[in-house]
PDB file of N, CA and C in Angstrom:
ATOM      1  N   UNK A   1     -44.641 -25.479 -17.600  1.00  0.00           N
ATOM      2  CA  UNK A   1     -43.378 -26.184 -17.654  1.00  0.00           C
ATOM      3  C   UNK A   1     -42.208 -25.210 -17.571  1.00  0.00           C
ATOM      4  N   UNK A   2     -42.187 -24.144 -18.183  1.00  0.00           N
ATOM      5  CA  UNK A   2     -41.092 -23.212 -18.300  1.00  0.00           C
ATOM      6  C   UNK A   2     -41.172 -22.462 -17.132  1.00  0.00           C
ATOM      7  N   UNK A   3     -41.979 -22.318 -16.164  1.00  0.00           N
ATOM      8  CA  UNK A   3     -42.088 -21.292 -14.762  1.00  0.00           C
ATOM      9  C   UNK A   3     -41.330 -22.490 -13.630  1.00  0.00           C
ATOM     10  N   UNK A   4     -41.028 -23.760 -14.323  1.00  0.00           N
ATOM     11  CA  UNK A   4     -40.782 -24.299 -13.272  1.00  0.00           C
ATOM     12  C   UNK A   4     -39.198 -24.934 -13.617  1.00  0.00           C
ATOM     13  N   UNK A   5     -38.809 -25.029 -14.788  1.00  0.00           N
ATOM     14  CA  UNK A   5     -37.596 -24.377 -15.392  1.00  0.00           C
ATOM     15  C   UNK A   5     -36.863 -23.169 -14.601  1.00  0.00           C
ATOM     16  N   UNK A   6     -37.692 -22.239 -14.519  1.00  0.00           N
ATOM     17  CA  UNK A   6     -37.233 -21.310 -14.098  1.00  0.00           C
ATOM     18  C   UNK A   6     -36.970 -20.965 -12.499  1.00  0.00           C
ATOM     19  N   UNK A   7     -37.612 -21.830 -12.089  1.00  0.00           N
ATOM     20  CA  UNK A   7     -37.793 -21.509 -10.837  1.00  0.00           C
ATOM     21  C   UNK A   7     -36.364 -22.491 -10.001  1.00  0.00           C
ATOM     22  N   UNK A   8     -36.311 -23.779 -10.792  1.00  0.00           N
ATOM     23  CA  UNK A   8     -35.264 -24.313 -10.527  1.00  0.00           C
ATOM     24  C   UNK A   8     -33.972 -23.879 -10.762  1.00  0.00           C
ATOM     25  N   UNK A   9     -33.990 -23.376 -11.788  1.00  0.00           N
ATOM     26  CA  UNK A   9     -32.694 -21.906 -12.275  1.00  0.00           C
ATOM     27  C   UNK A   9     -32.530 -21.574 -10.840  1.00  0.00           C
ATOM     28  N   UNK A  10     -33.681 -20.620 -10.801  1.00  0.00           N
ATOM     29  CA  UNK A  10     -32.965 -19.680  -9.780  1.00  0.00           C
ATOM     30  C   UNK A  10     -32.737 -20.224  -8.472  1.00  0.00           C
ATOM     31  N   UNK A  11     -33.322 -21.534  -8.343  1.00  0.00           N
ATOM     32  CA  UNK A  11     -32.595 -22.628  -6.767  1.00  0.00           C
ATOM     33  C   UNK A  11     -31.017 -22.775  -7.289  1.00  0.00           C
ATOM     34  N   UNK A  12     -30.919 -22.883  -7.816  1.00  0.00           N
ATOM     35  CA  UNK A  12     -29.776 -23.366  -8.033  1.00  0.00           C
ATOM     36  C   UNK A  12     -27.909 -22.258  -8.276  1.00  0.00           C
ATOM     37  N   UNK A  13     -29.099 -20.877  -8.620  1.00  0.00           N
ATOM     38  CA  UNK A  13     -28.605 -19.735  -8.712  1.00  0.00           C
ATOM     39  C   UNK A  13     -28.510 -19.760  -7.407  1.00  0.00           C
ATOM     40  N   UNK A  14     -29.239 -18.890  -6.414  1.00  0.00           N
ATOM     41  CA  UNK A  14     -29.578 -19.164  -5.319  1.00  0.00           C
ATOM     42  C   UNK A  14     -28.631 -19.936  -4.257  1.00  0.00           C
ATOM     43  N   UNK A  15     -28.628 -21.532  -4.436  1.00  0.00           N
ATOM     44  CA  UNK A  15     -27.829 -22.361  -4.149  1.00  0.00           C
ATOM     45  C   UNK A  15     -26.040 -22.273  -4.499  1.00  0.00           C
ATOM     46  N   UNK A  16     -25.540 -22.002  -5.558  1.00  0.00           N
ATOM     47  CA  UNK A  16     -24.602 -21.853  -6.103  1.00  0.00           C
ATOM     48  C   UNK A  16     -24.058 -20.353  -5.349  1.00  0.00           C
ATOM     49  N   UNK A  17     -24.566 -19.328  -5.361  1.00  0.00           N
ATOM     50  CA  UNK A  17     -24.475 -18.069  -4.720  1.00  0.00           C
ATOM     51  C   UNK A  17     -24.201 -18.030  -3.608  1.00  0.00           C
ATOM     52  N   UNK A  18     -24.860 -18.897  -2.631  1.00  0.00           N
ATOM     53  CA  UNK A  18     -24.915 -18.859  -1.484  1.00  0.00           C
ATOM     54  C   UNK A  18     -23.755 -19.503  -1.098  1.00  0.00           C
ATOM     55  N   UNK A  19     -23.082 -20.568  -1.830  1.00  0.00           N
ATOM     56  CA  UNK A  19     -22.147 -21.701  -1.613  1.00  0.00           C
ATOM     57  C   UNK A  19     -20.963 -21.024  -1.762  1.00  0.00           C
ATOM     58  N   UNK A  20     -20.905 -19.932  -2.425  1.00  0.00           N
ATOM     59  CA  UNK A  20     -19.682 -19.090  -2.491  1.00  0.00           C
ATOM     60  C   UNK A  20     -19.062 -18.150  -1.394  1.00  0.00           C
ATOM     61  N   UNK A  21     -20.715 -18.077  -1.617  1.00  0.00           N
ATOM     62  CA  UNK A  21     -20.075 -16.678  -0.576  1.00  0.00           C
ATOM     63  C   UNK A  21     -19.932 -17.416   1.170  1.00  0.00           C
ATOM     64  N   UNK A  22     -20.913 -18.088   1.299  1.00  0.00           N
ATOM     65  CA  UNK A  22     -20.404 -18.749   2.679  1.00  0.00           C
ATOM     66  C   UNK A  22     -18.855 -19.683   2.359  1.00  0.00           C
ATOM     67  N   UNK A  23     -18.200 -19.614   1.706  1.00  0.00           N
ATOM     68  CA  UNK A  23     -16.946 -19.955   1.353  1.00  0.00           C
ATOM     69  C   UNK A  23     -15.879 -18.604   1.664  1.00  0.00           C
ATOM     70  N   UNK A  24     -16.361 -17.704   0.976  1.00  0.00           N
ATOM     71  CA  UNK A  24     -15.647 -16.636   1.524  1.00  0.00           C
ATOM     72  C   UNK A  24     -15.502 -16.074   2.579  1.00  0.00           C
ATOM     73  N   UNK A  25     -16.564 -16.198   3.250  1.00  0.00           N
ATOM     74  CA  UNK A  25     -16.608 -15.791   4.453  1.00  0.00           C
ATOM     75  C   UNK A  25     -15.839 -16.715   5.753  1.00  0.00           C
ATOM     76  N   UNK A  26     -15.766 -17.948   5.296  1.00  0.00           N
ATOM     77  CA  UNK A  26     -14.962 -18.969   5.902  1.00  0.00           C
ATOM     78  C   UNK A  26     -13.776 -18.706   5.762  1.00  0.00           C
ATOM     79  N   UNK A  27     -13.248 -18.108   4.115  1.00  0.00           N
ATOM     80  CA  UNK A  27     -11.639 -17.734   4.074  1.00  0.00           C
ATOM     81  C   UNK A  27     -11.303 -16.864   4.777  1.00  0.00           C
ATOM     82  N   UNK A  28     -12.440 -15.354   4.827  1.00  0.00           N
ATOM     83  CA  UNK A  28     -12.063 -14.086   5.581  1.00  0.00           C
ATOM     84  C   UNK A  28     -11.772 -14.641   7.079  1.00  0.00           C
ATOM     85  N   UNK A  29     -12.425 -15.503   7.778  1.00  0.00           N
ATOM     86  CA  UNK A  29     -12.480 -15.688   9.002  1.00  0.00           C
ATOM     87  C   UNK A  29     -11.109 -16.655   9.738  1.00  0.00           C
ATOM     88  N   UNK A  30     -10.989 -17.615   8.482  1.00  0.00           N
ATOM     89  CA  UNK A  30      -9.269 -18.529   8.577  1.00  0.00           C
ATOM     90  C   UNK A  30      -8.435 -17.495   8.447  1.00  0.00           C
ATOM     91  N   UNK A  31      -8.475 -16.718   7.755  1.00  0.00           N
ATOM     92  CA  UNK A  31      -7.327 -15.536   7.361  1.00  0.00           C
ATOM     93  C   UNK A  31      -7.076 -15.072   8.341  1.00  0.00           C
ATOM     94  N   UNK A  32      -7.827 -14.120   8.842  1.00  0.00           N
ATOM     95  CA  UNK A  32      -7.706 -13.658   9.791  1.00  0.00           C
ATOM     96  C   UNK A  32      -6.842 -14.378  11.329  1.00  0.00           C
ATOM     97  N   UNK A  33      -7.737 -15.205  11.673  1.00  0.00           N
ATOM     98  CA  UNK A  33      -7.335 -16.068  12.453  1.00  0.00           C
ATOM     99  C   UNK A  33      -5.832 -16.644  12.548  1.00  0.00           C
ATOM    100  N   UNK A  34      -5.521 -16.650  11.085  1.00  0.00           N
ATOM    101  CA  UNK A  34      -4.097 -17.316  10.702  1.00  0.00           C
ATOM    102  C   UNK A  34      -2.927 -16.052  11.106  1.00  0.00           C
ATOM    103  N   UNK A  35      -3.703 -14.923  10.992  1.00  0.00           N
ATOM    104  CA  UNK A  35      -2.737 -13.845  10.923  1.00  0.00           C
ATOM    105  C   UNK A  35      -2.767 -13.028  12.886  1.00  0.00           C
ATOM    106  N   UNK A  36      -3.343 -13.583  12.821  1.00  0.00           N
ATOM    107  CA  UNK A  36      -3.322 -13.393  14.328  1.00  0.00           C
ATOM    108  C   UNK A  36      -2.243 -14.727  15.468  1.00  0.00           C
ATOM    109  N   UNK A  37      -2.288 -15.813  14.834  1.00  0.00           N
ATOM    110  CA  UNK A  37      -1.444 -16.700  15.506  1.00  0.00           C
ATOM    111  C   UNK A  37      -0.306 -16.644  15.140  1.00  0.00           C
ATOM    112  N   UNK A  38      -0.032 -16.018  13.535  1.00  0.00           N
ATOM    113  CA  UNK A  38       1.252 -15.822  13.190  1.00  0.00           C
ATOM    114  C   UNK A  38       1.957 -14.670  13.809  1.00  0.00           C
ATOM    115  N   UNK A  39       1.304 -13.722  14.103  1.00  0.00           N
ATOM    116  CA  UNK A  39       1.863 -12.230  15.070  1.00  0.00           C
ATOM    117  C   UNK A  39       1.936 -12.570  16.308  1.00  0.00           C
ATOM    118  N   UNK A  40       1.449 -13.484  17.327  1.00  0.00           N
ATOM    119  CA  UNK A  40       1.541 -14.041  18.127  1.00  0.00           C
ATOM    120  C   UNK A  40       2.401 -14.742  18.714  1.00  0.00           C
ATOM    121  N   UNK A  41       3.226 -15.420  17.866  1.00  0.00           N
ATOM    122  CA  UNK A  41       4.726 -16.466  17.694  1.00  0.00           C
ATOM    123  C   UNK A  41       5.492 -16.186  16.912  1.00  0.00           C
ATOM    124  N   UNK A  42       5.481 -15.070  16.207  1.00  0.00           N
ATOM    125  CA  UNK A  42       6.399 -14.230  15.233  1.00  0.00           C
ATOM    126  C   UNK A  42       6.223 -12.783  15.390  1.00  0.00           C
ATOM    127  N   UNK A  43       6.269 -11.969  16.341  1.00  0.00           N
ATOM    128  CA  UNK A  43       6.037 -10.587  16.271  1.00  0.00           C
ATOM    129  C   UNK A  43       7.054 -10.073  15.155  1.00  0.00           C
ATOM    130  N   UNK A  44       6.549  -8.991  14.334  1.00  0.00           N
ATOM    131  CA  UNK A  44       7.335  -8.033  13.752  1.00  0.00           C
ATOM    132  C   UNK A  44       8.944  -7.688  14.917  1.00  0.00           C
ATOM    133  N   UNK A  45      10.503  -7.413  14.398  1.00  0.00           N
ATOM    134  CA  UNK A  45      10.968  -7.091  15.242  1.00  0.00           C
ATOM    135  C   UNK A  45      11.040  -5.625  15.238  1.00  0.00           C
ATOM    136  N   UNK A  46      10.977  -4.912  16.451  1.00  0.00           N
ATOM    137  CA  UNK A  46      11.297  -3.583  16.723  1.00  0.00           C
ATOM    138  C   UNK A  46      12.583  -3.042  16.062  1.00  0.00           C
ATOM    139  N   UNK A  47      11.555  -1.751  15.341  1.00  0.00           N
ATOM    140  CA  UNK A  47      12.856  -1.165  14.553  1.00  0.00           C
ATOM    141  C   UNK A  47      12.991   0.222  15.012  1.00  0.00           C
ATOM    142  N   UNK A  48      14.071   0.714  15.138  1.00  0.00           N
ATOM    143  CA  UNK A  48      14.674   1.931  15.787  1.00  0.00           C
ATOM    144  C   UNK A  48      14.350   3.286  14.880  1.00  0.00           C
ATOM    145  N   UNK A  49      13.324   3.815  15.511  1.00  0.00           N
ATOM    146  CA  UNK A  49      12.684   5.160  14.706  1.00  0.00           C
ATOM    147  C   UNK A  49      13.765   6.317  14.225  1.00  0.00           C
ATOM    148  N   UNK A  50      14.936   6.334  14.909  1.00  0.00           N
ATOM    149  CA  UNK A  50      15.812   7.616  15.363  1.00  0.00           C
ATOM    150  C   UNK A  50      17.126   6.619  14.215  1.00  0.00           C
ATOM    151  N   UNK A  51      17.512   6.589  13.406  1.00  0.00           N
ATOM    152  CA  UNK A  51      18.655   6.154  12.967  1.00  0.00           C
ATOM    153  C   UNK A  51      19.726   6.973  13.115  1.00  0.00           C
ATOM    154  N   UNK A  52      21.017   6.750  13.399  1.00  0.00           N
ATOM    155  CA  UNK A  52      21.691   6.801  13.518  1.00  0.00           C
ATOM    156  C   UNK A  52      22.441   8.343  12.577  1.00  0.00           C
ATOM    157  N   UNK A  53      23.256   9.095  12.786  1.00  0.00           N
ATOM    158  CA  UNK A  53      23.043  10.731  11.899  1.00  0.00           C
ATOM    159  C   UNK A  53      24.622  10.025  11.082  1.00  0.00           C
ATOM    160  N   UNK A  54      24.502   9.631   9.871  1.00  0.00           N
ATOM    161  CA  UNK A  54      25.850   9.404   9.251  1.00  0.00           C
ATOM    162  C   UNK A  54      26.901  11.048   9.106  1.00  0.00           C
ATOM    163  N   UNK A  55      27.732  10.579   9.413  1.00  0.00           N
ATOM    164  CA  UNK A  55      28.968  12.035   9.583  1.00  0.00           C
ATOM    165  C   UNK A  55      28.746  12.369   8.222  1.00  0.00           C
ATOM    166  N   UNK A  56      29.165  13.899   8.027  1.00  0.00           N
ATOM    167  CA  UNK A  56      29.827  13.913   6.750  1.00  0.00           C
ATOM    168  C   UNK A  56      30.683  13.469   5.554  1.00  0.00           C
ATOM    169  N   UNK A  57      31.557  12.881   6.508  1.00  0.00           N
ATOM    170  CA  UNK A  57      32.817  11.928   5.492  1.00  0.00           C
ATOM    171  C   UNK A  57      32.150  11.167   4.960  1.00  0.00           C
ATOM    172  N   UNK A  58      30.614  10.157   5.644  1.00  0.00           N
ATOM    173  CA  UNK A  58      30.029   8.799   4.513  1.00  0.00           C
ATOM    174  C   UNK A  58      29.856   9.715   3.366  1.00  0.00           C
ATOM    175  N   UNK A  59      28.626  10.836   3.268  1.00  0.00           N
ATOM    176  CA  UNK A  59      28.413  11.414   2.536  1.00  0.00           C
ATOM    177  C   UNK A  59      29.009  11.919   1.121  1.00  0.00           C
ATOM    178  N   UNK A  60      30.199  12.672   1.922  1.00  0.00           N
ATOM    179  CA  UNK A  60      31.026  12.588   0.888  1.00  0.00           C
ATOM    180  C   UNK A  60      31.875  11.365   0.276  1.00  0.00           C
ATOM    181  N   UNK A  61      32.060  10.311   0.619  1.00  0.00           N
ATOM    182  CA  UNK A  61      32.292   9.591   0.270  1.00  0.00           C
ATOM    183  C   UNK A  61      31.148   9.105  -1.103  1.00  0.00           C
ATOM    184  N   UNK A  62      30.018   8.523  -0.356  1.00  0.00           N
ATOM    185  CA  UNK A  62      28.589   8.530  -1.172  1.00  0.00           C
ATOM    186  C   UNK A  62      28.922   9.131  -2.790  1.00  0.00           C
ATOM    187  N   UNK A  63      28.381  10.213  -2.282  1.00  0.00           N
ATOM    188  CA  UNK A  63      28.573  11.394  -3.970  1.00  0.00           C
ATOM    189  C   UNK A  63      29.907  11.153  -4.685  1.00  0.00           C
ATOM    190  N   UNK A  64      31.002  11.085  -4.159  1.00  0.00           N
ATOM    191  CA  UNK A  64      32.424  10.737  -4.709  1.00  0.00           C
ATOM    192  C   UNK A  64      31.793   9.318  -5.484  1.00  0.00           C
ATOM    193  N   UNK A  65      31.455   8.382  -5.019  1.00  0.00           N
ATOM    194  CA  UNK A  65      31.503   7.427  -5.830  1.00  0.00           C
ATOM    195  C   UNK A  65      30.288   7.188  -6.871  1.00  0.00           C
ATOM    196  N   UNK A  66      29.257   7.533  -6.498  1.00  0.00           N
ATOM    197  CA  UNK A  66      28.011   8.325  -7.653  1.00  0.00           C
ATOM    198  C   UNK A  66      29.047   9.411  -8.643  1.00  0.00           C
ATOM    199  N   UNK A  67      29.310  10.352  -8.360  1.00  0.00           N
ATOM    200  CA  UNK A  67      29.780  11.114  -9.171  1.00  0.00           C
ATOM    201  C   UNK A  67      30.995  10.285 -10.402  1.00  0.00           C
ATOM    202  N   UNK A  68      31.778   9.418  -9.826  1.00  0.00           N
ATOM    203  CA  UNK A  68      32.639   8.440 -10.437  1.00  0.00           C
ATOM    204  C   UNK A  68      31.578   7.436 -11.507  1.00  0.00           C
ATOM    205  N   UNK A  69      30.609   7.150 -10.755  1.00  0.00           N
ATOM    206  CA  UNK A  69      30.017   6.125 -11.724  1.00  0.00           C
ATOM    207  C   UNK A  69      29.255   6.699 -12.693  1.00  0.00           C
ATOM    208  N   UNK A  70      28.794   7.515 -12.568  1.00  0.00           N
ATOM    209  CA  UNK A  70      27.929   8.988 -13.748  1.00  0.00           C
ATOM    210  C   UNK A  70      29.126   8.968 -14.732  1.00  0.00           C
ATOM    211  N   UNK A  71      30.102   9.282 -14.780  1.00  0.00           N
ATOM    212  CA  UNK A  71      31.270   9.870 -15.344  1.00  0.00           C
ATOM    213  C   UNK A  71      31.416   8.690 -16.101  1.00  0.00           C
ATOM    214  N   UNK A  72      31.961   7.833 -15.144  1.00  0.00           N
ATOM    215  CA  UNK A  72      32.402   6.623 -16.225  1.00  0.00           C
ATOM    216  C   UNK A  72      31.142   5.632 -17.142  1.00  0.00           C
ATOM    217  N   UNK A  73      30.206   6.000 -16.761  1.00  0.00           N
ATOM    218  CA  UNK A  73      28.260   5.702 -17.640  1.00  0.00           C
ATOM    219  C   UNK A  73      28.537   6.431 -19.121  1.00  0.00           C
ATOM    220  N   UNK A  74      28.754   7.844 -18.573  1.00  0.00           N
ATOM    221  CA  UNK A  74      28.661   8.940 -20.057  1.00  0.00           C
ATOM    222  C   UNK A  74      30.124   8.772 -20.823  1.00  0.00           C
ATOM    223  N   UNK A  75      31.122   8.074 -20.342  1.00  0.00           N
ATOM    224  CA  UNK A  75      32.252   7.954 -21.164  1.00  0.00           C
ATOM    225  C   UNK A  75      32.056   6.927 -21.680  1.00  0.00           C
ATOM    226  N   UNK A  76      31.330   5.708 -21.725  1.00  0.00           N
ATOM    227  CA  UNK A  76      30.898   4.336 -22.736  1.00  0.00           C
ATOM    228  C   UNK A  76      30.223   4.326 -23.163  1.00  0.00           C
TER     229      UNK A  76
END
C-alpha cells in the first residue's frame, strides 16, 4: 500500500514539475518574441557618440554655482 502511495507522490511530483517548467519555457519564448516585435516598431533612437565639447565659460559657470551652493550648505 505505501509503495503505491509513493509512487503516486512522485506522478504527481513529476506531473506538477513538469507543468512548471513547460510554463516557463512558454514565458521565455513569449518574452522573447514580445521583445523582438517591440524593437521592430519602436527601435531604440540613435544617440550621438561624440557630444558636443562644452566651452569653458559653461564650466566655469558650473563650479561658480556648486561652489555657491557648498558655501551656502556649510553656512546653515
Amino acid at each position: 500500500m505505501e509503495t503505491n502511495l509513493i509512487l503516486e507522490g512522485f506522478k504527481f511530483m513529476v506531473l506538477g514539475m513538469g507543468t512548471v517548467f513547460m510554463f516557463l519555457i512558454v514565458l521565455i519564448f513569449m518574452m522573447n518574441m514580445m521583445s523582438k516585435i517591440v524593437h521592430k516598431y519602436f527601435p531604440e533612437p540613435q544617440v550621438d557618440i561624440n557630444p558636443p565639447v562644452a566651452n569653458k565659460q559653461d564650466n566655469k559657470k558650473v563650479i561658480a554655482a556648486i561652489t555657491a551652493a557648498i558655501a551656502h550648505h556649510r553656512q546653515s
